[in-house]
N, C-alpha and C. Protein backbone atom coordinates (compact mmCIF):
# COMPACT_ATOMS: atom_id res chain seq x y z
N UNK A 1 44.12 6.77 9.79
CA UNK A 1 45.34 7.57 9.77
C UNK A 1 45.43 8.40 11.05
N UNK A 2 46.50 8.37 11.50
CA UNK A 2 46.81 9.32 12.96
C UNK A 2 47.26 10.78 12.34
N UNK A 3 47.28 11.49 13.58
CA UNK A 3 47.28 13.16 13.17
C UNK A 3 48.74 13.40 12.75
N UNK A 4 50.21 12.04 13.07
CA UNK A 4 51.02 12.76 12.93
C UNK A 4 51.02 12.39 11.32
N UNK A 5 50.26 11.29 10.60
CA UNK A 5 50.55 10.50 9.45
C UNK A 5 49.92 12.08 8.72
N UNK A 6 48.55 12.68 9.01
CA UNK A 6 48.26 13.73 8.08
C UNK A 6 49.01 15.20 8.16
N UNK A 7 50.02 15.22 9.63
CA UNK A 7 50.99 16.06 9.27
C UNK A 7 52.10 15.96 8.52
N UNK A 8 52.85 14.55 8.20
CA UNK A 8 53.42 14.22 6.94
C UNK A 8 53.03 14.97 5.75
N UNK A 9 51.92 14.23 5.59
CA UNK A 9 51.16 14.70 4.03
C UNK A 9 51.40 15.86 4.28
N UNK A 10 50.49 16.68 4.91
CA UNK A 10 50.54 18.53 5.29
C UNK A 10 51.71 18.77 4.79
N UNK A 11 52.71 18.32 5.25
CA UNK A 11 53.89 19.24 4.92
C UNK A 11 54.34 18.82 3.59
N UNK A 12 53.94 18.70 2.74
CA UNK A 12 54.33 18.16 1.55
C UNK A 12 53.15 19.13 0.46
N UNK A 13 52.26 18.56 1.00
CA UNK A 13 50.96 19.72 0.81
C UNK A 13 51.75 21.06 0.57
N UNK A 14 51.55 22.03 1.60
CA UNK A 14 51.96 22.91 2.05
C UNK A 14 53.74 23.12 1.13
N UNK A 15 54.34 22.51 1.00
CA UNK A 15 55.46 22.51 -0.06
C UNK A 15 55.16 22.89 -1.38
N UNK A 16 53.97 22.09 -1.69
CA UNK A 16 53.29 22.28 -3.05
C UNK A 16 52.90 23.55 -3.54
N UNK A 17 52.01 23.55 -2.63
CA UNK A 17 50.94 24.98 -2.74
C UNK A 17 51.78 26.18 -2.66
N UNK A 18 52.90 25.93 -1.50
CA UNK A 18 53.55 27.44 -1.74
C UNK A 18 54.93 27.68 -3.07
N UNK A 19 54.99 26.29 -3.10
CA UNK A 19 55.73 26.24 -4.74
C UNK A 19 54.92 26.93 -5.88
N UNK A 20 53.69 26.04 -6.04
CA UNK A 20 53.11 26.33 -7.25
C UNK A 20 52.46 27.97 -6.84
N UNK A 21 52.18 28.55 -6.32
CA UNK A 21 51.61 30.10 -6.05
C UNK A 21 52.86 31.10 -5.93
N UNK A 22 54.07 30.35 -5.45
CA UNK A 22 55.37 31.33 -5.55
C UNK A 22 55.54 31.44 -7.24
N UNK A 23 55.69 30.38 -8.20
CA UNK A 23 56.05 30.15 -9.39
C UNK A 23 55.04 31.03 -10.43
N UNK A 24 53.41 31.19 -9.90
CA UNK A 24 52.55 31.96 -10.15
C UNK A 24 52.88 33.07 -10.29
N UNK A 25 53.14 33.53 -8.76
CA UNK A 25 53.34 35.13 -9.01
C UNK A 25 54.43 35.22 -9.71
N UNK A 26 55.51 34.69 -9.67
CA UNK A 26 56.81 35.49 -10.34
C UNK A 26 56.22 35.30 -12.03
N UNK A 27 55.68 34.56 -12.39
CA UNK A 27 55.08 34.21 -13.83
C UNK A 27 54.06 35.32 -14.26
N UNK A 28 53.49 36.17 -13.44
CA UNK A 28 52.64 36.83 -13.08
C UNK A 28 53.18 38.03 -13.59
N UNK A 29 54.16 38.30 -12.77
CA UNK A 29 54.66 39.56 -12.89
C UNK A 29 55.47 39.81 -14.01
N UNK A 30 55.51 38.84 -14.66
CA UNK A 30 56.16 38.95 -16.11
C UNK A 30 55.56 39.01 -17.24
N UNK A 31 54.22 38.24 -16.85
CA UNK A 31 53.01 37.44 -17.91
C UNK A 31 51.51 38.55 -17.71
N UNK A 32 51.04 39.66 -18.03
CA UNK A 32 50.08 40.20 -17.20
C UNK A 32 48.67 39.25 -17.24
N UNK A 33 48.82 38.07 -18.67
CA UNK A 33 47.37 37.96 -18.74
C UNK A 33 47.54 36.29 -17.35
N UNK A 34 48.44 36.27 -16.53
CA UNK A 34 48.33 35.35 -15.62
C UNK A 34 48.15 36.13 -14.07
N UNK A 35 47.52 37.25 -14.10
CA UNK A 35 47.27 37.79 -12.98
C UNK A 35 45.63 37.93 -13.25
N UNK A 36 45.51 36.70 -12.34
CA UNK A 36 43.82 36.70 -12.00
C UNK A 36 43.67 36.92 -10.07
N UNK A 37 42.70 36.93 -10.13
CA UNK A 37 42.24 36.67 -8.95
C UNK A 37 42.06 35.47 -8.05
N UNK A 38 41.95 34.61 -9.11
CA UNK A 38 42.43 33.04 -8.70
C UNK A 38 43.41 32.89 -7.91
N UNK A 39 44.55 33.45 -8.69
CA UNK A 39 46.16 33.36 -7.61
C UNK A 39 46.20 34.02 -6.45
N UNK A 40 45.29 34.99 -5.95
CA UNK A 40 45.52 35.36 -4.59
C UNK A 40 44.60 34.68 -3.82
N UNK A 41 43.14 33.64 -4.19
CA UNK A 41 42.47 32.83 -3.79
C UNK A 41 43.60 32.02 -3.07
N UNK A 42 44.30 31.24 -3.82
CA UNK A 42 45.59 30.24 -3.86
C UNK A 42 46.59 30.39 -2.85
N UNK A 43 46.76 31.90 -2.99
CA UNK A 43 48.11 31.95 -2.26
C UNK A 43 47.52 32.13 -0.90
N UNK A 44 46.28 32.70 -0.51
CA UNK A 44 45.53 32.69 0.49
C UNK A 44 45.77 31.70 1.15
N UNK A 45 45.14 30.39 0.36
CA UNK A 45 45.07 29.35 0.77
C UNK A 45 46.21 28.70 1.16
N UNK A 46 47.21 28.18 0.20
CA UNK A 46 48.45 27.94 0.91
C UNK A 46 49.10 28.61 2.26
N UNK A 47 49.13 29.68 2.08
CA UNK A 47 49.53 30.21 3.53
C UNK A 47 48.52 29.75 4.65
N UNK A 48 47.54 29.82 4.75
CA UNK A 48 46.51 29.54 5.65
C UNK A 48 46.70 27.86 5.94
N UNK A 49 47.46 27.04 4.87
CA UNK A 49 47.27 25.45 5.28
C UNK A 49 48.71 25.51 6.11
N UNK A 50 49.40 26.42 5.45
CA UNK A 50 51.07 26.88 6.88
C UNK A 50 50.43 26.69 8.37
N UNK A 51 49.14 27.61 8.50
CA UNK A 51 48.26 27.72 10.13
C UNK A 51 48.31 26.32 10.01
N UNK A 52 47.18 25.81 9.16
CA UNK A 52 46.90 24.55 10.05
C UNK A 52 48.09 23.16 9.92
N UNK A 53 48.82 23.79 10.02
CA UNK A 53 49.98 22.66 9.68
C UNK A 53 50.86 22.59 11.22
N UNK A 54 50.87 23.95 11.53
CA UNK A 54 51.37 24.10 12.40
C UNK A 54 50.67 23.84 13.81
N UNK A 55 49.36 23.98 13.79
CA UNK A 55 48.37 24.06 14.28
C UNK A 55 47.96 22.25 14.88
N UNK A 56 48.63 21.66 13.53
CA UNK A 56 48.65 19.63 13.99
C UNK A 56 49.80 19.74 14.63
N UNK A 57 50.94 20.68 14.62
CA UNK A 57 52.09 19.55 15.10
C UNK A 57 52.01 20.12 16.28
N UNK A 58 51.47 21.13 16.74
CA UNK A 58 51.13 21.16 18.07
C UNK A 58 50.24 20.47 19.15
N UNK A 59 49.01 20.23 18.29
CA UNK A 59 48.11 18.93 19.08
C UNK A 59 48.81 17.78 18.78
N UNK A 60 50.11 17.18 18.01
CA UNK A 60 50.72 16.05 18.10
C UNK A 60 51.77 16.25 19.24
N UNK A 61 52.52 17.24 19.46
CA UNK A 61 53.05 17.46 20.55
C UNK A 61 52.19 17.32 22.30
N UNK A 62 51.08 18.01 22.17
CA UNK A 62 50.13 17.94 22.93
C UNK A 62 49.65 16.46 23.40
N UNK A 63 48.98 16.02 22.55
CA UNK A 63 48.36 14.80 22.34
C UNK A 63 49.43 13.40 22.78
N UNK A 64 50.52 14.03 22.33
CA UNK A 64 51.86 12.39 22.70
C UNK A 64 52.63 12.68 23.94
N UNK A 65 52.04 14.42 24.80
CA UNK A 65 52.62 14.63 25.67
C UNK A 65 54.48 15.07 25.42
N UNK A 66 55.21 15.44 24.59
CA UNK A 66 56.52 15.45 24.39
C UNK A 66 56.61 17.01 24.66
N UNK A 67 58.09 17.17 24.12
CA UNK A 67 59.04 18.44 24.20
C UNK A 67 58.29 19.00 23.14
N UNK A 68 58.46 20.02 23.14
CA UNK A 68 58.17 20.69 21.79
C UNK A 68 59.42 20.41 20.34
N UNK A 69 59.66 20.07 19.74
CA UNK A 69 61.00 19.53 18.66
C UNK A 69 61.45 20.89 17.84
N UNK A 70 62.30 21.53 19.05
CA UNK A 70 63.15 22.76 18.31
C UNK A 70 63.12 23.27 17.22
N UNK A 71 63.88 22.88 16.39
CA UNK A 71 63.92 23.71 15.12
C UNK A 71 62.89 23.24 14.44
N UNK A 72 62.23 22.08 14.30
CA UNK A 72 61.30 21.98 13.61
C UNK A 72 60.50 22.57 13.87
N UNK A 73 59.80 23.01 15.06
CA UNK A 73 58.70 23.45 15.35
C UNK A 73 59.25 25.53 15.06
N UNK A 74 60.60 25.60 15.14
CA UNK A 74 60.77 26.78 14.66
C UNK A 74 60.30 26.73 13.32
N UNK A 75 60.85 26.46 12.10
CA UNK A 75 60.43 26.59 11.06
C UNK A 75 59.11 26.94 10.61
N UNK A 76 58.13 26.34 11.39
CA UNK A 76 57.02 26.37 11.03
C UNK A 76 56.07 28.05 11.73
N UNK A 77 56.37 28.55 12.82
CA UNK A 77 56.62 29.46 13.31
C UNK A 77 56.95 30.50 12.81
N UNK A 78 58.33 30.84 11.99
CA UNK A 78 59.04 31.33 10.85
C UNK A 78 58.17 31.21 10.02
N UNK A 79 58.00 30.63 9.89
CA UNK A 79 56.77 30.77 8.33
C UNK A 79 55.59 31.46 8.79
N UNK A 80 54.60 30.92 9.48
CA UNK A 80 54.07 32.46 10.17
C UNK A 80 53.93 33.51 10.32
N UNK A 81 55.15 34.01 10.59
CA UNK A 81 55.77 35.15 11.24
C UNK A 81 56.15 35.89 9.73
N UNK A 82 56.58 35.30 8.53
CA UNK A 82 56.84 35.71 7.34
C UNK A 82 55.72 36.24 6.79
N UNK A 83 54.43 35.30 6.79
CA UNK A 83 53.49 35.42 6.00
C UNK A 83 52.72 36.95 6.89
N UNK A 84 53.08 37.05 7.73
CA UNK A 84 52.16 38.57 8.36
C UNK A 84 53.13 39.09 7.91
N UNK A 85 54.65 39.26 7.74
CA UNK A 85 55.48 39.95 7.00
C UNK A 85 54.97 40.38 5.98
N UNK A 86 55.09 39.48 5.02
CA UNK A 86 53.91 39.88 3.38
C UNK A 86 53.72 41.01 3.53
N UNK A 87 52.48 40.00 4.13
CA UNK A 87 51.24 40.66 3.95
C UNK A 87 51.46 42.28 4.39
N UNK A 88 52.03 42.76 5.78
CA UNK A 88 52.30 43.83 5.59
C UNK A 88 53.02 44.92 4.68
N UNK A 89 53.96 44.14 4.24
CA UNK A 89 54.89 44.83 3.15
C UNK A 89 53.74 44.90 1.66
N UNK A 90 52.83 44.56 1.55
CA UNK A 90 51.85 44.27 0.31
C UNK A 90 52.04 45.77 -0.16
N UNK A 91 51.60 46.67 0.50
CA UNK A 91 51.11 48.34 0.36
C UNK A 91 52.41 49.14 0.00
N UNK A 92 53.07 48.51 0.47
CA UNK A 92 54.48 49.54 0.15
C UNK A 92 55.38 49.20 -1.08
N UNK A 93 54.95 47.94 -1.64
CA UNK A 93 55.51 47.51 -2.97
C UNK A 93 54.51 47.30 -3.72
N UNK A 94 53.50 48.32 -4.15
CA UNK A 94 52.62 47.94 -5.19
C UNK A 94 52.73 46.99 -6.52
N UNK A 95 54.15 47.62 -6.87
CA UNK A 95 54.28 48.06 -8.16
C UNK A 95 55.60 46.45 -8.05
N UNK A 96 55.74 46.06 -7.24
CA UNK A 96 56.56 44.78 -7.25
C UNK A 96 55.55 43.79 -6.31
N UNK A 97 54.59 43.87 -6.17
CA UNK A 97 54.05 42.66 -5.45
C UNK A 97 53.69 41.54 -5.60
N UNK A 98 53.48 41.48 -6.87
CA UNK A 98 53.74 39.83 -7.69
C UNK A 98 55.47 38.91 -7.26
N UNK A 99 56.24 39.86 -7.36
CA UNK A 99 57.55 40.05 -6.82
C UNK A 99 57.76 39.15 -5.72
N UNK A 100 56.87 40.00 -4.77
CA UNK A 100 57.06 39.57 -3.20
C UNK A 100 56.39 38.32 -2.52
N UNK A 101 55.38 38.48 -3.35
CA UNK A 101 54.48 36.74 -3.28
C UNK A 101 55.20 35.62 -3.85
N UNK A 102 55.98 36.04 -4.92
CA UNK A 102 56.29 35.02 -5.79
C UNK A 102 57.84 34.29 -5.05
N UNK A 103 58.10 35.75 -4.31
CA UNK A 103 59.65 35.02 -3.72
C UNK A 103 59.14 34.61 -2.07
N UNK A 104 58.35 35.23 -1.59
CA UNK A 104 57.97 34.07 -0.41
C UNK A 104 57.51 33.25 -0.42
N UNK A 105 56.36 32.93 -1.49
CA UNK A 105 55.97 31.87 -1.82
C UNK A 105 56.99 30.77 -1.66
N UNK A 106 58.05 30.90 -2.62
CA UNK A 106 59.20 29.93 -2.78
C UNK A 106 59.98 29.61 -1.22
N UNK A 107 60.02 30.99 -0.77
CA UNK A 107 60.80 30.65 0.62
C UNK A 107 59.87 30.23 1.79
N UNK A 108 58.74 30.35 1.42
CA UNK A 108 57.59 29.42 2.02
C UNK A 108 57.83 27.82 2.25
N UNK A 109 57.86 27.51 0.60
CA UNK A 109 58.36 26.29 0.67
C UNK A 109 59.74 25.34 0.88
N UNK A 110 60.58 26.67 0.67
CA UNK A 110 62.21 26.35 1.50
C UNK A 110 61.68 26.10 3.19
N UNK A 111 61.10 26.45 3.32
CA UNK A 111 60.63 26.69 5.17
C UNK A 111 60.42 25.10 5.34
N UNK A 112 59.19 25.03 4.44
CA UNK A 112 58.48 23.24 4.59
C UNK A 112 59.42 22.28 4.21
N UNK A 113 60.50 22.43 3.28
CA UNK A 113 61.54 21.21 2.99
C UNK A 113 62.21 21.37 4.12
N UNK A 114 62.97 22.38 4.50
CA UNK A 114 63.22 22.12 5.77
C UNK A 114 62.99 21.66 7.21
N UNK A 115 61.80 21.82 7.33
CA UNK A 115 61.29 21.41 8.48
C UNK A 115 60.71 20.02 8.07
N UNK A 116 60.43 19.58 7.10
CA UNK A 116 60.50 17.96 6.33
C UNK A 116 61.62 17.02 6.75
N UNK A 117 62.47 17.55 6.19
CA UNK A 117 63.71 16.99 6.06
C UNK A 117 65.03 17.16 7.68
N UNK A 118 63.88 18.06 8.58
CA UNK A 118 64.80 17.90 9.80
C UNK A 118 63.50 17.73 10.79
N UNK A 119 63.22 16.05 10.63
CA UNK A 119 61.97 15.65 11.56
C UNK A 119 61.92 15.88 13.08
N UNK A 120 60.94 16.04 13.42
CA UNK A 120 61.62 16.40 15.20
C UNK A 120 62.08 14.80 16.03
N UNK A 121 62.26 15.67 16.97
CA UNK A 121 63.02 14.24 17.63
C UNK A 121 62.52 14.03 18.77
């Protein structure tokens, strides 16, 4: 398999994970006995496979020698740039932070269908 075939997958991956950990928290914040520690393992993780997602389509850019592919490569960037968002906003919404995971989570994965579904060129 070539690096761009496991950035495919990645981004589908990465769709998943921030689906199922967005759907968590908001379930979370409704449900108390579904707030473990598990789910911030998770959501860790999903965000962190955002890095390395982004992290291939740059050594595929690199590696094939091309342009960098605009908006796609924005999206992924944007997502980034969100997730240090969070994370900073964590402290100032205690009391809604299941809230805030649960709706970036989701717009996490609005990020990845999009940048899916508008392949670079």
């Amino acid at each position: 398999m070539t690096l761009s075939d496991w950035h495919q997958i990645g981004a589908w991956v990465v769709m998943g994970a921030n689906t199922a950990v967005g759907v968590w928290a908001l379930a979370a914040h409704r449900f108390r006995g579904l707030r473990h520690v598990a789910g911030w393992w998770a959501t860790a993780v999903a965000q962190l496979l955002i890095v390395a997602q982004a992290a291939m389509g740059v050594a595929i850019v690199d590696q094939q020698d091309r342009d960098l592919p605009g908006f796609h490569a924005f999206y992924g960037f944007v997502s980034i740039a969100a997730v240090g968002i969070v994370y900073s906003y964590r402290s100032q919404l205690k009391g809604k932070v299941y809230l805030l995971y649960g709706g970036s989570g989701l717009f996490l994965a609005g990020m990845a269908l999009r940048a899916i579904f508008l392949p670079p060129t």
